[in-house]
N, C-alpha and C. Protein backbone atom coordinates (compact mmCIF):
# COMPACT_ATOMS: atom_id res chain seq x y z
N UNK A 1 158.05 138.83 136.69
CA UNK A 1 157.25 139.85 137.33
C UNK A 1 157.59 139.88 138.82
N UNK A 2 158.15 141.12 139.01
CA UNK A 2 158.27 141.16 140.84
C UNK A 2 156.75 141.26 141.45
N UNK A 3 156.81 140.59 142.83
CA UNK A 3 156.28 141.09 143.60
C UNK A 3 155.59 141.88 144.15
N UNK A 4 154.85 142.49 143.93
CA UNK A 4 154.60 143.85 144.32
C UNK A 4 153.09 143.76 145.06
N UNK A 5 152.99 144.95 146.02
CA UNK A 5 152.02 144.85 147.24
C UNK A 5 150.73 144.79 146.78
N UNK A 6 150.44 145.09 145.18
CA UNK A 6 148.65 144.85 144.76
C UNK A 6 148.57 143.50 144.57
N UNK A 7 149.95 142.67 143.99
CA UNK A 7 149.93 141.23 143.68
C UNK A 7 149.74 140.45 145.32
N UNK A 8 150.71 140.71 145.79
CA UNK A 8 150.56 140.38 147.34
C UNK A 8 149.35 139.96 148.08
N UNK A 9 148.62 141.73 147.75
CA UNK A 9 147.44 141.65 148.80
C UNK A 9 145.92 140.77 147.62
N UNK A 10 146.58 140.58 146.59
CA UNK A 10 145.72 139.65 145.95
C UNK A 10 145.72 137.98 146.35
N UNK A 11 146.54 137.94 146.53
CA UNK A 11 147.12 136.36 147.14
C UNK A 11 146.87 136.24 148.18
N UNK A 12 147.06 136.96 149.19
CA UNK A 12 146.11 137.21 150.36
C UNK A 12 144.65 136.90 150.23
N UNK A 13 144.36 137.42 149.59
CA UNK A 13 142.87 138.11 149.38
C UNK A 13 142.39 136.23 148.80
N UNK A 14 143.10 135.44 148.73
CA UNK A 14 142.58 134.05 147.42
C UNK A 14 142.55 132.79 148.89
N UNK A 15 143.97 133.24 150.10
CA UNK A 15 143.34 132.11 150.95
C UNK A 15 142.56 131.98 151.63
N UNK A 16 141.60 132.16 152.17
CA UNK A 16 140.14 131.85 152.37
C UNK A 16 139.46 130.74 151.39
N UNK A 17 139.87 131.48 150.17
CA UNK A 17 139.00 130.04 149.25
C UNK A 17 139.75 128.98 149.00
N UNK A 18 141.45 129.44 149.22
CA UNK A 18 142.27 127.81 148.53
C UNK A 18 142.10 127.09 150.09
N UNK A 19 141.90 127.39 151.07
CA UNK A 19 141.60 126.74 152.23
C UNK A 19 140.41 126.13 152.07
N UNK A 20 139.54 126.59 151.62
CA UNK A 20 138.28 126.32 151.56
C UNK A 20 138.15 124.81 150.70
N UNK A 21 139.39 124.86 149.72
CA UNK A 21 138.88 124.19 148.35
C UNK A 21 140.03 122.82 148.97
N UNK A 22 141.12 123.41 149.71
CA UNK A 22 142.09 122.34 150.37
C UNK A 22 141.57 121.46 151.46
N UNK A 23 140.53 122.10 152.15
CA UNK A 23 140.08 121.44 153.02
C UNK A 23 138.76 120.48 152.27
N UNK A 24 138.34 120.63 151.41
CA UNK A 24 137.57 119.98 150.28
C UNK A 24 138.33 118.80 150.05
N UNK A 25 139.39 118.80 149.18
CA UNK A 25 140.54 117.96 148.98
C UNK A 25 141.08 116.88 149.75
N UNK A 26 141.56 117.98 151.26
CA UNK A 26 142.09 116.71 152.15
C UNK A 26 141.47 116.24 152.95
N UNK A 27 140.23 116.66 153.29
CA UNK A 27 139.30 116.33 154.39
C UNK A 27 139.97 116.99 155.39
N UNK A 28 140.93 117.47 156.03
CA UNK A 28 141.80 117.70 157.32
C UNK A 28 142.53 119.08 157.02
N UNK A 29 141.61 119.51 158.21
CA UNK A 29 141.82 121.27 158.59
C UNK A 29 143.55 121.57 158.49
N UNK A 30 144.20 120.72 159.30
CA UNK A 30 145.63 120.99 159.65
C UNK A 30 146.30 120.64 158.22
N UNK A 31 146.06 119.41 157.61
CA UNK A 31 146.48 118.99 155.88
C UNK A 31 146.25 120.13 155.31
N UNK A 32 144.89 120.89 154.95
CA UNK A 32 144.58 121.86 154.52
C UNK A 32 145.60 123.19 154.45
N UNK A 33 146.14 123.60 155.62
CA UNK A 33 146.69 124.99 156.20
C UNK A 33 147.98 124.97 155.35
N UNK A 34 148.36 123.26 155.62
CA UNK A 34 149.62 123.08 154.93
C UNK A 34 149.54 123.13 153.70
N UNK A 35 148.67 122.76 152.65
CA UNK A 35 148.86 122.68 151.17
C UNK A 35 148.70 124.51 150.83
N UNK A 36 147.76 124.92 151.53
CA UNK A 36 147.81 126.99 151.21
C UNK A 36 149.29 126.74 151.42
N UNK A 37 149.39 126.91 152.97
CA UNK A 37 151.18 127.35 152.67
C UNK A 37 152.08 127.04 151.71
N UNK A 38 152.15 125.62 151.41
CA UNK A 38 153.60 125.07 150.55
C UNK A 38 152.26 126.38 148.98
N UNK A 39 151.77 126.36 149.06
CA UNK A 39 150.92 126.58 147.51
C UNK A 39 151.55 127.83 147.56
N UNK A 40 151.39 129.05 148.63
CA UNK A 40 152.02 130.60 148.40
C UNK A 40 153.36 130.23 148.62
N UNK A 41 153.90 129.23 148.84
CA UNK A 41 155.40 129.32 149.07
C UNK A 41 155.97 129.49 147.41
N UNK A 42 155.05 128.24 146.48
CA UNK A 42 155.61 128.00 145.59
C UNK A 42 155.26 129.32 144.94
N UNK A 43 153.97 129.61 144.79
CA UNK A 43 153.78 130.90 144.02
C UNK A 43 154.61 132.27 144.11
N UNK A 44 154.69 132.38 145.23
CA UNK A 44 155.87 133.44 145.63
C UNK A 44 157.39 132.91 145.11
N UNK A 45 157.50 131.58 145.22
CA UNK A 45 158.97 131.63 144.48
C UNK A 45 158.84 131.74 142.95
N UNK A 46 157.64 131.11 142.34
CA UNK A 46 157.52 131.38 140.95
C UNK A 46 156.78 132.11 140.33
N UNK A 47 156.73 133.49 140.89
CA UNK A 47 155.82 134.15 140.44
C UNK A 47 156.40 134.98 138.87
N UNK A 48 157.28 134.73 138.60
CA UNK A 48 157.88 134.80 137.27
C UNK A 48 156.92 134.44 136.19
N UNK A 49 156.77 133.31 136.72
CA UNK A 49 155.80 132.42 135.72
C UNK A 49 154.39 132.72 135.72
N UNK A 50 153.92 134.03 136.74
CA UNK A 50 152.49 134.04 136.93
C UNK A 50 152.67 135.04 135.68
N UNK A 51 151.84 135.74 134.43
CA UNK A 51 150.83 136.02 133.61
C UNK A 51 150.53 137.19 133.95
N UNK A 52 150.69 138.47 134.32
CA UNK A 52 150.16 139.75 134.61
C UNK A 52 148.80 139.94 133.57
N UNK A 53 147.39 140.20 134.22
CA UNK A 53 146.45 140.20 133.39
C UNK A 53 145.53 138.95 133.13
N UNK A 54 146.42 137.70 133.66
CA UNK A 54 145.15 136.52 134.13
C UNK A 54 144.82 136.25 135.15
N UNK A 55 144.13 135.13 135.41
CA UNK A 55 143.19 134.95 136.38
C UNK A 55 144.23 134.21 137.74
N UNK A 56 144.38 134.98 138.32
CA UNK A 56 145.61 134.85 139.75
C UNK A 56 144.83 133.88 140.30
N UNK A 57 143.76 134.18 141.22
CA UNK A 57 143.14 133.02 141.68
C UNK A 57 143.42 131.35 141.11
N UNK A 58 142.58 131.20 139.73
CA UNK A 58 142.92 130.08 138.78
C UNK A 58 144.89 129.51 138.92
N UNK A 59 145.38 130.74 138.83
CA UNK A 59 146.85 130.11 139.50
C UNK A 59 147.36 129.45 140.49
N UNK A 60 146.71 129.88 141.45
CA UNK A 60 146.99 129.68 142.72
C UNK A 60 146.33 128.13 143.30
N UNK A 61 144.54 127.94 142.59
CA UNK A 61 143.85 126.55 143.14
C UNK A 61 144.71 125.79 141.84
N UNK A 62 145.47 125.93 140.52
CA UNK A 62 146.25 125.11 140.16
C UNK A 62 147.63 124.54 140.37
N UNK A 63 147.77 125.50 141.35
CA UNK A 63 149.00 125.08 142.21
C UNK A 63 148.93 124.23 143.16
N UNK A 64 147.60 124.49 144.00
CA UNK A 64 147.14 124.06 145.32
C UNK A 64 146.79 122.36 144.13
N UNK A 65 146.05 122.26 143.42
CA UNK A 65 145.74 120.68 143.05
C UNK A 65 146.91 120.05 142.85
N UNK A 66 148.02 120.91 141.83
CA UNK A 66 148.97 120.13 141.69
C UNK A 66 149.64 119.42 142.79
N UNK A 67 150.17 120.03 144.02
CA UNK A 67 150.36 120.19 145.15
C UNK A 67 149.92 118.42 146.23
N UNK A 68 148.79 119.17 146.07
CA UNK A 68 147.31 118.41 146.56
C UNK A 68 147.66 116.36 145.70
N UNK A 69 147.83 116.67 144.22
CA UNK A 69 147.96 115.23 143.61
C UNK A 69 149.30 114.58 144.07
N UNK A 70 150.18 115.16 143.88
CA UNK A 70 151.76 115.09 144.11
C UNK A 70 151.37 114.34 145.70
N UNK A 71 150.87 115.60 146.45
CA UNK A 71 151.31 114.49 147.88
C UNK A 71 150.54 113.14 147.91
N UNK A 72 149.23 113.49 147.19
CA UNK A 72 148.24 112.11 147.42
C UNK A 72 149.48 110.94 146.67
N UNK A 73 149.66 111.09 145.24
CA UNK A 73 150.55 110.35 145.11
C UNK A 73 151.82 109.43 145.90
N UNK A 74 152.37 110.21 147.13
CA UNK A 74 153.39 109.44 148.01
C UNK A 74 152.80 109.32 148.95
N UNK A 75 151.25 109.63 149.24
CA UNK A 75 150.87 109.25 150.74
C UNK A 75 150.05 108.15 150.74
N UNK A 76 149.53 107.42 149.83
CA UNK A 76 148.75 106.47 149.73
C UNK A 76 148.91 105.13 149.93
N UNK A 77 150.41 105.14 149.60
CA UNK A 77 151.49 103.93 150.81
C UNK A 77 151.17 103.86 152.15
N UNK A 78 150.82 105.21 152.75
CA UNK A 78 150.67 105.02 153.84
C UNK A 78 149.98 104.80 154.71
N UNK A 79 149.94 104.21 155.95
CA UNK A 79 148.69 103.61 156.76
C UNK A 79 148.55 104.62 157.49
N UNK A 80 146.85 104.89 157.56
CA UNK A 80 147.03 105.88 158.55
C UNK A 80 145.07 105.57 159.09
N UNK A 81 144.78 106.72 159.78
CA UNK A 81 143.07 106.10 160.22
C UNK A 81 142.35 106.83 159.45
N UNK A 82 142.14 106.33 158.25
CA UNK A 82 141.61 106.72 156.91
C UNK A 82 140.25 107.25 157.16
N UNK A 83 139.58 105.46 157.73
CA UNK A 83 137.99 105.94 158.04
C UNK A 83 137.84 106.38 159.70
N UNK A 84 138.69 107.15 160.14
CA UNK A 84 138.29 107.92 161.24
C UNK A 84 137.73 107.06 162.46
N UNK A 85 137.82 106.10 162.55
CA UNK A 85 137.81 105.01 163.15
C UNK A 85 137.96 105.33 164.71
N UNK A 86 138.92 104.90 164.41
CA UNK A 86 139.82 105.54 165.96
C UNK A 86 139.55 106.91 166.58
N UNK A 87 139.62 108.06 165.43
CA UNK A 87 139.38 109.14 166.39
C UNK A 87 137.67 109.36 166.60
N UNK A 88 136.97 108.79 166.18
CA UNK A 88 135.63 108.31 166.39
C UNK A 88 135.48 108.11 167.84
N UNK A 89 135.80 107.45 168.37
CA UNK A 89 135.99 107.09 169.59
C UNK A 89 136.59 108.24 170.50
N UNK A 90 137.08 109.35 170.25
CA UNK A 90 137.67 110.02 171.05
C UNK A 90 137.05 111.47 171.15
N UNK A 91 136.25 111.49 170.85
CA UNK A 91 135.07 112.29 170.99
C UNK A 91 133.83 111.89 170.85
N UNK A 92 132.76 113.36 171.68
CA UNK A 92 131.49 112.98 172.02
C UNK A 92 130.62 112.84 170.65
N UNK A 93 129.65 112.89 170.39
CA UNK A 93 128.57 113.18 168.45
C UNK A 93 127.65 114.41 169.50
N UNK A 94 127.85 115.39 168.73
CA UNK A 94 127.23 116.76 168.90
C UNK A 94 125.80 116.35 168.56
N UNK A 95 124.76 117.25 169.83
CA UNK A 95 123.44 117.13 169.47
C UNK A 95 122.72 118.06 168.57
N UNK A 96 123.46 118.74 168.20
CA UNK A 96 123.11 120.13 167.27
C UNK A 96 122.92 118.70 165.88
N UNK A 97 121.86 119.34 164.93
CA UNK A 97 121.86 118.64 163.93
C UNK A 97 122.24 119.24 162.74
N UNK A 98 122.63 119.96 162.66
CA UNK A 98 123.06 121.34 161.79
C UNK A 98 124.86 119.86 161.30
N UNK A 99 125.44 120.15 162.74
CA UNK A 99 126.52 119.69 162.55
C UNK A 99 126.52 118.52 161.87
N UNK A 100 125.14 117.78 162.09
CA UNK A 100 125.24 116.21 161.92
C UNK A 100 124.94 116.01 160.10
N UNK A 101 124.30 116.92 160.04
CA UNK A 101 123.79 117.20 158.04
C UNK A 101 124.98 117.42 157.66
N UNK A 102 125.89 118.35 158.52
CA UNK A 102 127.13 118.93 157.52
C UNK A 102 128.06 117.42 157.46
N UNK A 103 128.06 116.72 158.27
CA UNK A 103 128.75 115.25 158.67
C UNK A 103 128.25 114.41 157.34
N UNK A 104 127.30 114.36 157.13
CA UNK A 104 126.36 113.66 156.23
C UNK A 104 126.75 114.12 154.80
N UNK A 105 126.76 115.39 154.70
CA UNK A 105 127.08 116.08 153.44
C UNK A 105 128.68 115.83 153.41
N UNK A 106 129.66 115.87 153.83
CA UNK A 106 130.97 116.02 153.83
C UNK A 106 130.64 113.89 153.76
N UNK A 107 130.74 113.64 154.16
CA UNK A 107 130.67 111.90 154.16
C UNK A 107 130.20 111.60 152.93
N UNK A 108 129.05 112.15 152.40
CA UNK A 108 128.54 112.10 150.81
C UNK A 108 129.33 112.74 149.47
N UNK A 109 130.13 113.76 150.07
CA UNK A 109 131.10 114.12 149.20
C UNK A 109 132.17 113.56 148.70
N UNK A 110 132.32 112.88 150.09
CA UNK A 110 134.08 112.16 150.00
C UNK A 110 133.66 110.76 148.96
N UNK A 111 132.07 110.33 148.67
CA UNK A 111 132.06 109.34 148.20
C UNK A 111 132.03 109.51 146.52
N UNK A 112 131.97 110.87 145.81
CA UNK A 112 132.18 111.23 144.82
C UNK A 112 133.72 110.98 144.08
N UNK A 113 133.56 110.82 142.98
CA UNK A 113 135.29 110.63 142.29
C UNK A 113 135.97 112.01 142.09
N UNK A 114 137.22 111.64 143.00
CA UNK A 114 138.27 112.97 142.79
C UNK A 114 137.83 114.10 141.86
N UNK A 115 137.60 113.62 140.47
CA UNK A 115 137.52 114.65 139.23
C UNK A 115 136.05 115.23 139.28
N UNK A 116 135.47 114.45 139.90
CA UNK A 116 133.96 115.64 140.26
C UNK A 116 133.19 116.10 141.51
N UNK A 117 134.53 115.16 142.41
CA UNK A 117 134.42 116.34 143.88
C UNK A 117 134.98 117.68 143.66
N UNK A 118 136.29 117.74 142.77
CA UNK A 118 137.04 119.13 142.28
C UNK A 118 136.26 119.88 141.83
N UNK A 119 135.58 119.58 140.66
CA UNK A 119 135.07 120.50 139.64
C UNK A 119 133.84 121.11 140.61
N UNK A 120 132.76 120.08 141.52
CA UNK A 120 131.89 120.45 142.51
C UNK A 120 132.28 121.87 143.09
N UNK A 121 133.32 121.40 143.53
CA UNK A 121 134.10 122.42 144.69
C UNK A 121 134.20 123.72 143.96
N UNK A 122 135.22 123.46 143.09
CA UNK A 122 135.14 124.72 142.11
C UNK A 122 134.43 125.70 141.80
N UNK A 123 133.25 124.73 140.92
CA UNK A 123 131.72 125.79 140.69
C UNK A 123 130.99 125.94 141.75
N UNK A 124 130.32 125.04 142.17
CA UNK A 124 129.48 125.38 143.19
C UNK A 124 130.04 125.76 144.58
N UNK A 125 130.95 125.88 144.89
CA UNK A 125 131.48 126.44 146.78
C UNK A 125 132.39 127.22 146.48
N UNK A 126 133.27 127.39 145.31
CA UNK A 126 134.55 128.43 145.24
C UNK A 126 133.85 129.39 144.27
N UNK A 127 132.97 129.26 143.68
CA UNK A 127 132.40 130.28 142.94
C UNK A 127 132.84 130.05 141.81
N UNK A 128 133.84 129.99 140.86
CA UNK A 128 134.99 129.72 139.75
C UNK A 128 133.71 129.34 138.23
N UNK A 129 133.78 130.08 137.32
CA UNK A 129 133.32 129.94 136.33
C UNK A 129 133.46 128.50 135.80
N UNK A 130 132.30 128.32 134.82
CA UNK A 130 132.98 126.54 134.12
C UNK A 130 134.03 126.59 133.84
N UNK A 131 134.84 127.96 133.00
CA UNK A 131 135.91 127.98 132.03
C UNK A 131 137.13 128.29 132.84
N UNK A 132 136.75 128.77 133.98
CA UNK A 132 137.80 128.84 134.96
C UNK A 132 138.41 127.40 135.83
N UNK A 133 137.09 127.00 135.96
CA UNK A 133 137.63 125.62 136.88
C UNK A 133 138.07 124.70 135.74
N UNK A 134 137.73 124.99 134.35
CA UNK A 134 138.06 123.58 133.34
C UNK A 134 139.73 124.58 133.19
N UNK A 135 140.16 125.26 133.27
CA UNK A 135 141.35 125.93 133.25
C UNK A 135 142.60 125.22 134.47
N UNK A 136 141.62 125.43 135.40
CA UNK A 136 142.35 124.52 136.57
C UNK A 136 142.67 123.33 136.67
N UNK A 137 141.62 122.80 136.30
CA UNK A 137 141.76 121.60 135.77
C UNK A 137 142.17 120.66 135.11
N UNK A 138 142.68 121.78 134.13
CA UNK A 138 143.32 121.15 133.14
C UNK A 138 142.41 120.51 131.67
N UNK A 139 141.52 120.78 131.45
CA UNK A 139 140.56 119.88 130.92
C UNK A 139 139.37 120.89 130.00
N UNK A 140 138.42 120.09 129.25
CA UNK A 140 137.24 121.08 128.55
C UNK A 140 136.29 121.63 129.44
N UNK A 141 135.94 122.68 128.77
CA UNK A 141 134.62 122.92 129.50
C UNK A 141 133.63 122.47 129.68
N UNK A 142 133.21 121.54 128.45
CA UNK A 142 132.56 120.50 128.45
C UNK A 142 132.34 119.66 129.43
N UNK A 143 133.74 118.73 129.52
CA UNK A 143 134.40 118.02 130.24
C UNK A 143 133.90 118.46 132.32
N UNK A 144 133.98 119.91 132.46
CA UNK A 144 133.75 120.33 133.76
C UNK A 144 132.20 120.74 134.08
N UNK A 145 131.55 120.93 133.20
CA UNK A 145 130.30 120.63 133.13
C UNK A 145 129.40 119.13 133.44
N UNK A 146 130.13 118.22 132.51
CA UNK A 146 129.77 116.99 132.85
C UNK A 146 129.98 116.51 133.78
N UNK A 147 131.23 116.83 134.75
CA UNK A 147 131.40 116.32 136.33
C UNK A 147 130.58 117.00 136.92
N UNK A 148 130.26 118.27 137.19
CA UNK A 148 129.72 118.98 137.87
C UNK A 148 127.92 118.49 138.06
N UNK A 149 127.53 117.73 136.95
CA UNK A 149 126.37 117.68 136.55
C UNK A 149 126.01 116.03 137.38
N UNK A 150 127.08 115.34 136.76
CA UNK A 150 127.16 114.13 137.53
C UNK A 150 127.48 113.80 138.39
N UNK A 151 128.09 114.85 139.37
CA UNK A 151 128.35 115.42 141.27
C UNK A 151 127.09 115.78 141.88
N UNK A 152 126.22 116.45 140.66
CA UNK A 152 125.24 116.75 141.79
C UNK A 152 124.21 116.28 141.83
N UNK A 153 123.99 115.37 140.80
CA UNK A 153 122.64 114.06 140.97
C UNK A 153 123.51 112.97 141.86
N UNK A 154 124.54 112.74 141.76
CA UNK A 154 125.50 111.45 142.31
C UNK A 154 124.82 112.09 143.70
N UNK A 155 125.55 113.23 144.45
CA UNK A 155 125.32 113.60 145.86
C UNK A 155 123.75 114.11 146.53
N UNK A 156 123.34 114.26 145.27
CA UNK A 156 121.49 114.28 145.73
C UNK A 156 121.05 112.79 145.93
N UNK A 157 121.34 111.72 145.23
CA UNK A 157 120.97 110.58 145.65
C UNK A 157 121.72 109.96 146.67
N UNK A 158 122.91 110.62 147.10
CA UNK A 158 123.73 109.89 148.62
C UNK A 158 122.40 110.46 149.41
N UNK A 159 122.37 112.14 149.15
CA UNK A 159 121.65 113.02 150.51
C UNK A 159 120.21 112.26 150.62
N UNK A 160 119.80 111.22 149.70
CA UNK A 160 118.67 111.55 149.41
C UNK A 160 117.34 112.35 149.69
N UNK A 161 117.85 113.58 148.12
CA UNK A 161 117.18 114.61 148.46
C UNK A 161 116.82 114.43 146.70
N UNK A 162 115.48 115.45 146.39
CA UNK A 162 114.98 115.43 144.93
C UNK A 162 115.70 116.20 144.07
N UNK A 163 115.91 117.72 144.67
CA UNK A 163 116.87 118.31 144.51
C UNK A 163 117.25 119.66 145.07
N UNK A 164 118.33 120.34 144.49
CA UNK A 164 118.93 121.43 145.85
C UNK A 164 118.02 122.42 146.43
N UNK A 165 116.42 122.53 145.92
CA UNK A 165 115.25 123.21 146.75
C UNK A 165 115.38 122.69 148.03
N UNK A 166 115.80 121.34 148.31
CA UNK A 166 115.13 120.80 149.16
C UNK A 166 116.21 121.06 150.76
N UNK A 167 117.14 121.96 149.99
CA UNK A 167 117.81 122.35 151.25
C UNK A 167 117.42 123.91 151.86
N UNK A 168 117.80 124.81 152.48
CA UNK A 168 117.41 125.88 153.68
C UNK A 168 118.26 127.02 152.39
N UNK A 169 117.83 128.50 152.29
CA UNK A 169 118.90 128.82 151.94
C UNK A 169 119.92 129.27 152.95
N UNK A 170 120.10 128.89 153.95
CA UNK A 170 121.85 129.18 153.98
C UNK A 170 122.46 127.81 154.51
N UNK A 171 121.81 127.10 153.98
CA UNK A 171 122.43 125.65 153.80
C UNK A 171 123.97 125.58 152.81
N UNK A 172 124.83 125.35 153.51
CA UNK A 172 126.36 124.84 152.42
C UNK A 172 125.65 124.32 151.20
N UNK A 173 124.77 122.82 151.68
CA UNK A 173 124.75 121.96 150.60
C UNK A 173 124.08 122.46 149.51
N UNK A 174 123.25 123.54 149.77
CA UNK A 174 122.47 124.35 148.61
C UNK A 174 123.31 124.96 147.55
N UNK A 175 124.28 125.74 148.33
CA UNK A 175 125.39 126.57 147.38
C UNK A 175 126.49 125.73 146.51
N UNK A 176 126.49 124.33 147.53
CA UNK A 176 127.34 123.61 146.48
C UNK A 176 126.70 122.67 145.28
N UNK A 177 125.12 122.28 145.81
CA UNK A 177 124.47 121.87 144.58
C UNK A 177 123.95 122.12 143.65
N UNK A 178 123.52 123.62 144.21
CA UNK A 178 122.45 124.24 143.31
C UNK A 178 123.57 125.32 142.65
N UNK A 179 124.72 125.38 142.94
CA UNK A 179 125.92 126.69 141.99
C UNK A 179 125.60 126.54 140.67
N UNK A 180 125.20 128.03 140.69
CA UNK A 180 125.39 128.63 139.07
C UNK A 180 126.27 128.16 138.15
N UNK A 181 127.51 127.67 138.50
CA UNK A 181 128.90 128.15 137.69
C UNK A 181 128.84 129.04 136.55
N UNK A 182 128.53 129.90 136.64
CA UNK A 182 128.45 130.34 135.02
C UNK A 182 129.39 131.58 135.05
């Protein structure tokens, strides 16, 4: 399948959320920018292989994970300032508390297991149906249900909170706990 400017401006139209879902992934804005890019690089070279009539998006965050595992795979050799340690020190802690919940929430996330920080991300912050993110995933629907379910009691008892009422609605953590996926 060539190219063409409705496919284009659809792929366009998807980074906002594979950023969204990369920066989920790597913790790091700049890591992030890079996995979208190499992700439309690859898609644009293999768009042969994309499916006219399925779910483009679902292509694209399965590119971005694959992507995403592959590098975790060769980077985990490496030393680097994992727990932020160091750059801790190199800045001030903002008195806004807005920022400091989102700190709290992102710190409570990272303590979830890979396979149900994803599926989290998926349903509840990327929007992505169960059957879509268990598509991405690779896995049952079942299967993405049960992470999703056990992400969001796991991260209500980091937040300790009772449950996602107990956030504002235009709270992040609301949309990512309390998501429909359906």
């Amino acid at each position: 399948m060539p190219l063409t400017n409705e496919l284009r401006d659809d792929i366009l139209a998807s980074v906002p959320s594979l950023r969204a879902f990369a920066i989920s992934l790597s913790g790091n804005g700049d890591r992030a920018d890079d996995l979208v890019q190499e992700t439309l690089l690859r898609a644009i070279a293999n768009i042969d292989s994309f499916q006219p009539g399925s779910n483009l998006p679902a292509w694209l965050f399965t590119i971005l994970r694959n992507l995403f595992r592959s590098d975790y795979r060769k980077r985990r050799r490496e030393v680097e300032d994992a727990e932020g340690n160091y750059a801790k020190t190199l800045k001030s802690q903002p008195s806004q508390t807005a920022h400091l919940e989102f700190e709290e929430f992102r710190a409570a996330l990272e303590k979830l297991p890979q396979d149900q920080r994803e599926a989290l991300i998926l349903v509840g912050a990327s929007g992505f149906s169960y059957e879509d993110a268990a598509a991405i995933c690779g896995c049952a629907v079942g299967t993405i249900k049960s992470r999703v379910n056990r992400a969001r009691s796991k991260l209500s008892a980091l937040l300790y909170v009772d449950s996602a009422e107990d956030f504002g609605p235009d709270n992040t953590v609301r949309a990512v706990i309390g998501g429909n996926g359906g």
